[in-house]
Protein backbone atom coordinates (compact mmCIF):
# COMPACT_ATOMS: atom_id res chain seq x y z
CA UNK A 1 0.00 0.00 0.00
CA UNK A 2 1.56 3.35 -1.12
CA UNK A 3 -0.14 6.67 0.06
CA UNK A 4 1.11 10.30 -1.44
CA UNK A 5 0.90 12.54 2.12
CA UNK A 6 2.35 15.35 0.17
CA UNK A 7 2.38 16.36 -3.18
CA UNK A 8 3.20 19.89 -3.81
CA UNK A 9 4.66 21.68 -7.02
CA UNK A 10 5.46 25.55 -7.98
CA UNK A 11 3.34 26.88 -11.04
CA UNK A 12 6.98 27.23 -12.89
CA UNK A 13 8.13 23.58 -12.32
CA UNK A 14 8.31 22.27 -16.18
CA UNK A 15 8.74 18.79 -16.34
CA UNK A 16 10.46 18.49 -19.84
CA UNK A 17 13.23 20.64 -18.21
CA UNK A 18 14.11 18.51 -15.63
CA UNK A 19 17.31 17.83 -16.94
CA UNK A 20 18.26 20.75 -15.81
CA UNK A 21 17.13 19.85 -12.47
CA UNK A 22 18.27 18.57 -9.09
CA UNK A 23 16.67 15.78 -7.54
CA UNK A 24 17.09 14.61 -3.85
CA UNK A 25 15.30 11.41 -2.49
CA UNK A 26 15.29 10.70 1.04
CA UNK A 27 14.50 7.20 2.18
CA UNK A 28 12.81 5.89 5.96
CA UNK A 29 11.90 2.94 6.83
CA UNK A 30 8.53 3.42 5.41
CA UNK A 31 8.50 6.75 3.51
CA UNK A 32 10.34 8.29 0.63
CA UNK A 33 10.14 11.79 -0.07
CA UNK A 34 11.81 13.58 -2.61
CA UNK A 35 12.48 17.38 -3.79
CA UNK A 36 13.00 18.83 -7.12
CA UNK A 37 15.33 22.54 -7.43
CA UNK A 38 16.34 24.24 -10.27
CA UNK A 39 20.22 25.79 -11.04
CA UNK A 40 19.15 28.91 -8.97
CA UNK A 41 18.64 26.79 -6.12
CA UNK A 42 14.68 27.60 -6.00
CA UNK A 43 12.56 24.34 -4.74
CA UNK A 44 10.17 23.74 -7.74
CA UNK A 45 8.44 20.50 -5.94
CA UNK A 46 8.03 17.96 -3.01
CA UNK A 47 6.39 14.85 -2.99
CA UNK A 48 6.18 12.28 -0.04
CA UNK A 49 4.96 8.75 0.03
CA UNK A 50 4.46 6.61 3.01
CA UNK A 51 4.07 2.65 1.87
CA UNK A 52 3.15 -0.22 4.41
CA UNK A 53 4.60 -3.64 3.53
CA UNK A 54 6.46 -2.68 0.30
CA UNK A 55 10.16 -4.60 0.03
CA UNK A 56 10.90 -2.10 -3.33
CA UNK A 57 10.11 1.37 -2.81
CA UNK A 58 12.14 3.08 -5.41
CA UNK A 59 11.30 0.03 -8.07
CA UNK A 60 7.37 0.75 -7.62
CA UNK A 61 7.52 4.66 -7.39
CA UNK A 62 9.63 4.46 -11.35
CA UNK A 63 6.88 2.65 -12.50
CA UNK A 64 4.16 4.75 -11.14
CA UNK A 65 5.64 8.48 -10.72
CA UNK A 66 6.67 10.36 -14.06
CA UNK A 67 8.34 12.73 -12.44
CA UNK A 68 10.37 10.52 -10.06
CA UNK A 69 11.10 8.44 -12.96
CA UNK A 70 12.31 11.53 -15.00
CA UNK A 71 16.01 12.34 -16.15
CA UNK A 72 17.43 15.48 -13.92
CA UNK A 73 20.81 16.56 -13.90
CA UNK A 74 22.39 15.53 -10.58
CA UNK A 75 20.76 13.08 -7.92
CA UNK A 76 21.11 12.64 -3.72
CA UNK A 77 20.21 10.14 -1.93
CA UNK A 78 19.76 9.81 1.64
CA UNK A 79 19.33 6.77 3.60
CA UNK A 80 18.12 5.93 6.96
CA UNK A 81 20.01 3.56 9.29
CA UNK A 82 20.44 3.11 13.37
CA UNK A 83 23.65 1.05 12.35
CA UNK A 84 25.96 3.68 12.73
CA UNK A 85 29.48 4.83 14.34
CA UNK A 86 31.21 7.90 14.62
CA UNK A 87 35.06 7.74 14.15
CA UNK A 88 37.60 11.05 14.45
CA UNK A 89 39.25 11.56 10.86
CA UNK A 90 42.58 11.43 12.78
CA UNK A 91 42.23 7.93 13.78
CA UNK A 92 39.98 6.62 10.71
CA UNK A 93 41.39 3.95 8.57
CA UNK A 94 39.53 3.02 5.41
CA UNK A 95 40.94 -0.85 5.36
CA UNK A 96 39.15 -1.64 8.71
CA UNK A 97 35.52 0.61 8.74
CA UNK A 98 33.93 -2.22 8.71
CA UNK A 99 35.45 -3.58 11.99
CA UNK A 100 34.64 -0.14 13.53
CA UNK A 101 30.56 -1.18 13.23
CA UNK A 102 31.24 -4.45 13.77
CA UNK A 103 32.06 -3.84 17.70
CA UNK A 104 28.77 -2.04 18.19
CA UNK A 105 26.48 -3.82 16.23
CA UNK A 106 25.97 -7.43 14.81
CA UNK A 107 26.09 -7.02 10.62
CA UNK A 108 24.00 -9.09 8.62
CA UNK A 109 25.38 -11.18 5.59
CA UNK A 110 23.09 -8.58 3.27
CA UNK A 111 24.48 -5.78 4.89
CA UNK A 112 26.52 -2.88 3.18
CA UNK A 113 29.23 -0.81 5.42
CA UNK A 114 29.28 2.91 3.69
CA UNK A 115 31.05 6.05 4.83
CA UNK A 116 30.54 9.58 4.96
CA UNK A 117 32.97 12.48 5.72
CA UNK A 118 31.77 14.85 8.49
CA UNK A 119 34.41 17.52 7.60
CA UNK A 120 32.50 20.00 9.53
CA UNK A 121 33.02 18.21 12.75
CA UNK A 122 36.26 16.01 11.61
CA UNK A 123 35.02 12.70 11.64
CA UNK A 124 33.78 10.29 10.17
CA UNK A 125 30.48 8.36 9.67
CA UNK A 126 30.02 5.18 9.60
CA UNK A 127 26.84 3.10 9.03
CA UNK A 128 25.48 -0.33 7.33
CA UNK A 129 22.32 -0.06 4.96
CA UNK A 130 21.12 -3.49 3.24
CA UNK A 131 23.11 -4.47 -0.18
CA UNK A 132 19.75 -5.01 -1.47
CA UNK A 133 18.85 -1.21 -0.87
CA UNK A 134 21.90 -0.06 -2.59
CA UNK A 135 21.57 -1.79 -5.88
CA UNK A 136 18.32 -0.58 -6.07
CA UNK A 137 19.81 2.91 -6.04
CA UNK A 138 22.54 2.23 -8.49
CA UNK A 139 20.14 0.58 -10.70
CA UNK A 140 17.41 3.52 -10.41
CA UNK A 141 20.11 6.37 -10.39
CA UNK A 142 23.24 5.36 -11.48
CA UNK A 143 25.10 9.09 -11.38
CA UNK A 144 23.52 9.68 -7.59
CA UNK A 145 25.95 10.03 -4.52
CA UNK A 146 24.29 8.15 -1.82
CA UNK A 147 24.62 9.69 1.92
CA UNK A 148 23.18 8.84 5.92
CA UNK A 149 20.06 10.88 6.71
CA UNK A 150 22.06 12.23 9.31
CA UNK A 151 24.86 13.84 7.17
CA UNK A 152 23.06 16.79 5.88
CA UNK A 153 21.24 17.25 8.80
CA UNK A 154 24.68 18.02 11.15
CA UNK A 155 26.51 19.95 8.19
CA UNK A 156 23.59 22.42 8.39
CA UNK A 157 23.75 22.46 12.14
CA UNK A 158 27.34 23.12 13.06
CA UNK A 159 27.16 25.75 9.78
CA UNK A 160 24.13 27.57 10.35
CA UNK A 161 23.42 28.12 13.63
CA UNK A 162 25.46 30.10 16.60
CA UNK A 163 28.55 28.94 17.15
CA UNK A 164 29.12 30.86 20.53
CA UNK A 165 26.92 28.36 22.78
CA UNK A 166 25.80 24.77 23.07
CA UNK A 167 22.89 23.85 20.35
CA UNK A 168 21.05 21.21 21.13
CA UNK A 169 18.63 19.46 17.82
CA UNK A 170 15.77 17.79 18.09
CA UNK A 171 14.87 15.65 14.32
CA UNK A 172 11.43 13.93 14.71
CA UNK A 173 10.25 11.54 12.09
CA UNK A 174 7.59 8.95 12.42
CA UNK A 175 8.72 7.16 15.54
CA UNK A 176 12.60 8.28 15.85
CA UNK A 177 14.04 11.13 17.46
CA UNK A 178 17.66 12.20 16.12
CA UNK A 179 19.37 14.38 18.88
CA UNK A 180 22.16 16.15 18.05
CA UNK A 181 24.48 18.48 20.44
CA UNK A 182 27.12 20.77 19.05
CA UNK A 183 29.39 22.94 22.35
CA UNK A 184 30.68 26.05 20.19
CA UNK A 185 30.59 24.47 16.81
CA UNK A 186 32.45 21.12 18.33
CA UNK A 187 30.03 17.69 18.12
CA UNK A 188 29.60 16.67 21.54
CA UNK A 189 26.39 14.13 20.90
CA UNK A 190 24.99 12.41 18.26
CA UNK A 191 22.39 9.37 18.18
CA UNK A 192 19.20 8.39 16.90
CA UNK A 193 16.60 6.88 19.17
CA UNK A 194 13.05 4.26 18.70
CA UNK A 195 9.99 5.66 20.47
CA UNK A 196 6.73 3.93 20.77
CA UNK A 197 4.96 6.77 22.85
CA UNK A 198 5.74 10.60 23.23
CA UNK A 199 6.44 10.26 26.68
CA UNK A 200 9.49 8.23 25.20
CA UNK A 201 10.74 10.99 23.26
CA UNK A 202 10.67 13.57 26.67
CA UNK A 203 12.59 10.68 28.25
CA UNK A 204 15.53 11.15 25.62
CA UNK A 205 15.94 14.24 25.62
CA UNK A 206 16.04 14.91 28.81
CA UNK A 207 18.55 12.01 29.25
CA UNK A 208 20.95 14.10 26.82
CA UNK A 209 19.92 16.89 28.82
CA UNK A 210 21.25 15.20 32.19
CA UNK A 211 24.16 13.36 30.82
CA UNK A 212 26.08 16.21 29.40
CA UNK A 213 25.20 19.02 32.00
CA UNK A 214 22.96 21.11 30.30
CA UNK A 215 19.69 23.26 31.04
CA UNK A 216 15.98 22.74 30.00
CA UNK A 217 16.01 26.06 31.58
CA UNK A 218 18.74 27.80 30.19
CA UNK A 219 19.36 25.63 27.18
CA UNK A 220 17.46 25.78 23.96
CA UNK A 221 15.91 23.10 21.98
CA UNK A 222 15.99 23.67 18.15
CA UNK A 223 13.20 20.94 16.73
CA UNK A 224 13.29 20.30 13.00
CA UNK A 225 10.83 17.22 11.17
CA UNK A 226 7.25 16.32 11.52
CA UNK A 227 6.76 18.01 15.21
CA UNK A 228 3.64 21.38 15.30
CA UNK A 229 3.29 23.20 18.10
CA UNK A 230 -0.52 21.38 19.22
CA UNK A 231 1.29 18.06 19.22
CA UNK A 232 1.62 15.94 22.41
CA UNK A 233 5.46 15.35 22.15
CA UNK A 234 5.64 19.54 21.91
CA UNK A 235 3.30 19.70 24.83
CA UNK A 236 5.51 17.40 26.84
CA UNK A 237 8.79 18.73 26.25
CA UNK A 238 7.09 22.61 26.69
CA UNK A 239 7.03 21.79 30.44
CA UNK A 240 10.37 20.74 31.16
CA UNK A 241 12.04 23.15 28.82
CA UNK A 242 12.25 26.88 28.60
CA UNK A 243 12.73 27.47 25.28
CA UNK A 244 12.05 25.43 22.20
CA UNK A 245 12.33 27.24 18.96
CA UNK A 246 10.68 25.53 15.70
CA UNK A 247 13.65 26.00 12.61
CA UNK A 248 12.33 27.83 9.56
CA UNK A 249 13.17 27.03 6.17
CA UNK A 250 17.10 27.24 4.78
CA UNK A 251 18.43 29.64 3.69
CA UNK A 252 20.29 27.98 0.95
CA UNK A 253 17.45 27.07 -1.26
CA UNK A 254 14.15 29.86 -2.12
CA UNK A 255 10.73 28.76 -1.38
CA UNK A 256 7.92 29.70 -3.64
CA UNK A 257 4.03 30.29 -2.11
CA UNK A 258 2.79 26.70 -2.46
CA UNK A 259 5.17 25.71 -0.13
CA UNK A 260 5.34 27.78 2.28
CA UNK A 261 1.48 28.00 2.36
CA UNK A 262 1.00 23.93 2.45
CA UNK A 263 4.20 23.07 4.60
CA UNK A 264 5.34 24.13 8.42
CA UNK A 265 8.72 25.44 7.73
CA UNK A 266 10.30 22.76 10.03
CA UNK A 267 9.34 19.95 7.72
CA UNK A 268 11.81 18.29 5.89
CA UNK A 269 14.72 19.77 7.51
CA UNK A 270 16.26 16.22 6.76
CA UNK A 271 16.00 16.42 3.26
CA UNK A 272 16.56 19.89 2.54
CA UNK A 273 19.89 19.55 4.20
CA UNK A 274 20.82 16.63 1.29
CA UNK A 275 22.12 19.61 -0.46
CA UNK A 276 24.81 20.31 1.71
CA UNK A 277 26.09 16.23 1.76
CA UNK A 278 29.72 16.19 -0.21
């Protein structure tokens, strides 16, 4: 079952021109969303799916989405995984990143160890997806550079926000919570957690909270993804901490009036930020 829970387009999005266009796909567990820009960097269109029980996303959406299916001129793909490691670039050596994942987490024969460089933060990222998964990409795109979820999202953190304090980042989507901390511009925290209930979520973050000293009082919480303001999870964490501030839209890409009318600004933070993976 495949559902379309957005599908918004600009009035000057031309589909025999997208050629000339960027694409960016961003793949969950059981969405895919992607986002179509233009050489000036203006988004021209956004489409989401969410699909229950489907083994080959990207294989069902080419058959039934022209515009997915479409040629465009350069293609990102993001990928969502809790099989991950962080290693400093100092210490990383390519011959053994698999044996870096391998002491956290058990691998499965179909799984594929991939790498991405966290230059912002020096370090590297480290994190399985299924082998299956990739040659579906390679097969469907075969130009695209393939990148964690995560990547984008902490390159636009530790180069867009203040630098002078400790950030902390809230990413909600479907039931995960990504929590990022950065002290001055310097990652401090990174993971990505399961939740079955919002009172789940509060737990986490407060944990993060706790463990590295900081203030729901004092400290801000910058929330990016599928979180509004009416929402329980929001409701929660509003009584523990002072200040939570909802992230607008980047500044790297212009918005036109469909979007910003049919879309919080804090939506797809994730895969906006694709365009800043390298």
């Amino acid at each position: 079952m495949v559902d379309i829970v957005y599908n918004i387009f600009e009035d000057d999005f031309v589909r025999s021109q997208t050629h000339q266009y960027n694409l960016s796909v961003l793949l969950g567990a059981d969405r895919l969303s992607y986002l179509v820009t233009n050489a000036e960097n203006k988004v021209l269109g956004l489409r989401s799916y969410k699909f229950a029980g489907l083994l080959h996303p990207i294989e069902h959406l080419l058959k039934e989405d022209v515009i997915f299916n479409s040629s465009y001129g350069t293609t990102k793909v993001g990928v969502f995984s809790r099989d991950f490691t962080l290693v400093p670039t100092a210490l990383y050596e390519a011959d053994t990143q698999k044996a870096y994942l391998q002491t956290l987490v058990q691998l499965s024969d179909q799984a594929e160890v991939l790498v991405d460089d966290w230059s912002a933060v020096a370090a590297k990222y480290i994190y399985a997806t299924s082998s299956g998964l990739m040659s579906e990409i390679q097969t469907a795109f075969p130009q695209a550079t393939v990148f964690h979820q995560s990547t984008g999202l902490v390159a636009n953190f530790s180069t867009n926000f203040d630098k002078t304090t400790s950030n902390i980042f809230l990413s909600v989507q479907d039931h995960t919570v990504n929590i990022t901390v950065l002290d001055k511009g310097e990652l401090i925290f990174h993971n990505i957690f399961a939740f079955k209930a919002s009172a789940d979520c509060l737990y986490f973050v407060l944990l993060v909270y706790q463990q590295l000293g900081l203030q729901p009082t004092k400290n801000p919480l910058y929330v990016v993804g599928e979180l509004v303001e009416d929402s329980e999870i929001h409701q929660l964490l509003y009584k523990y901490i002072k200040t939570i501030k909802f992230v607008g839209f980047p500044n790297f890409y212009t918005f036109g009036n469909n979007i910003k009318q049919e879309l919080p600004p804090n939506f797809f933070f994730d895969l906006y930020s694709l365009k800043l993976c390298e």
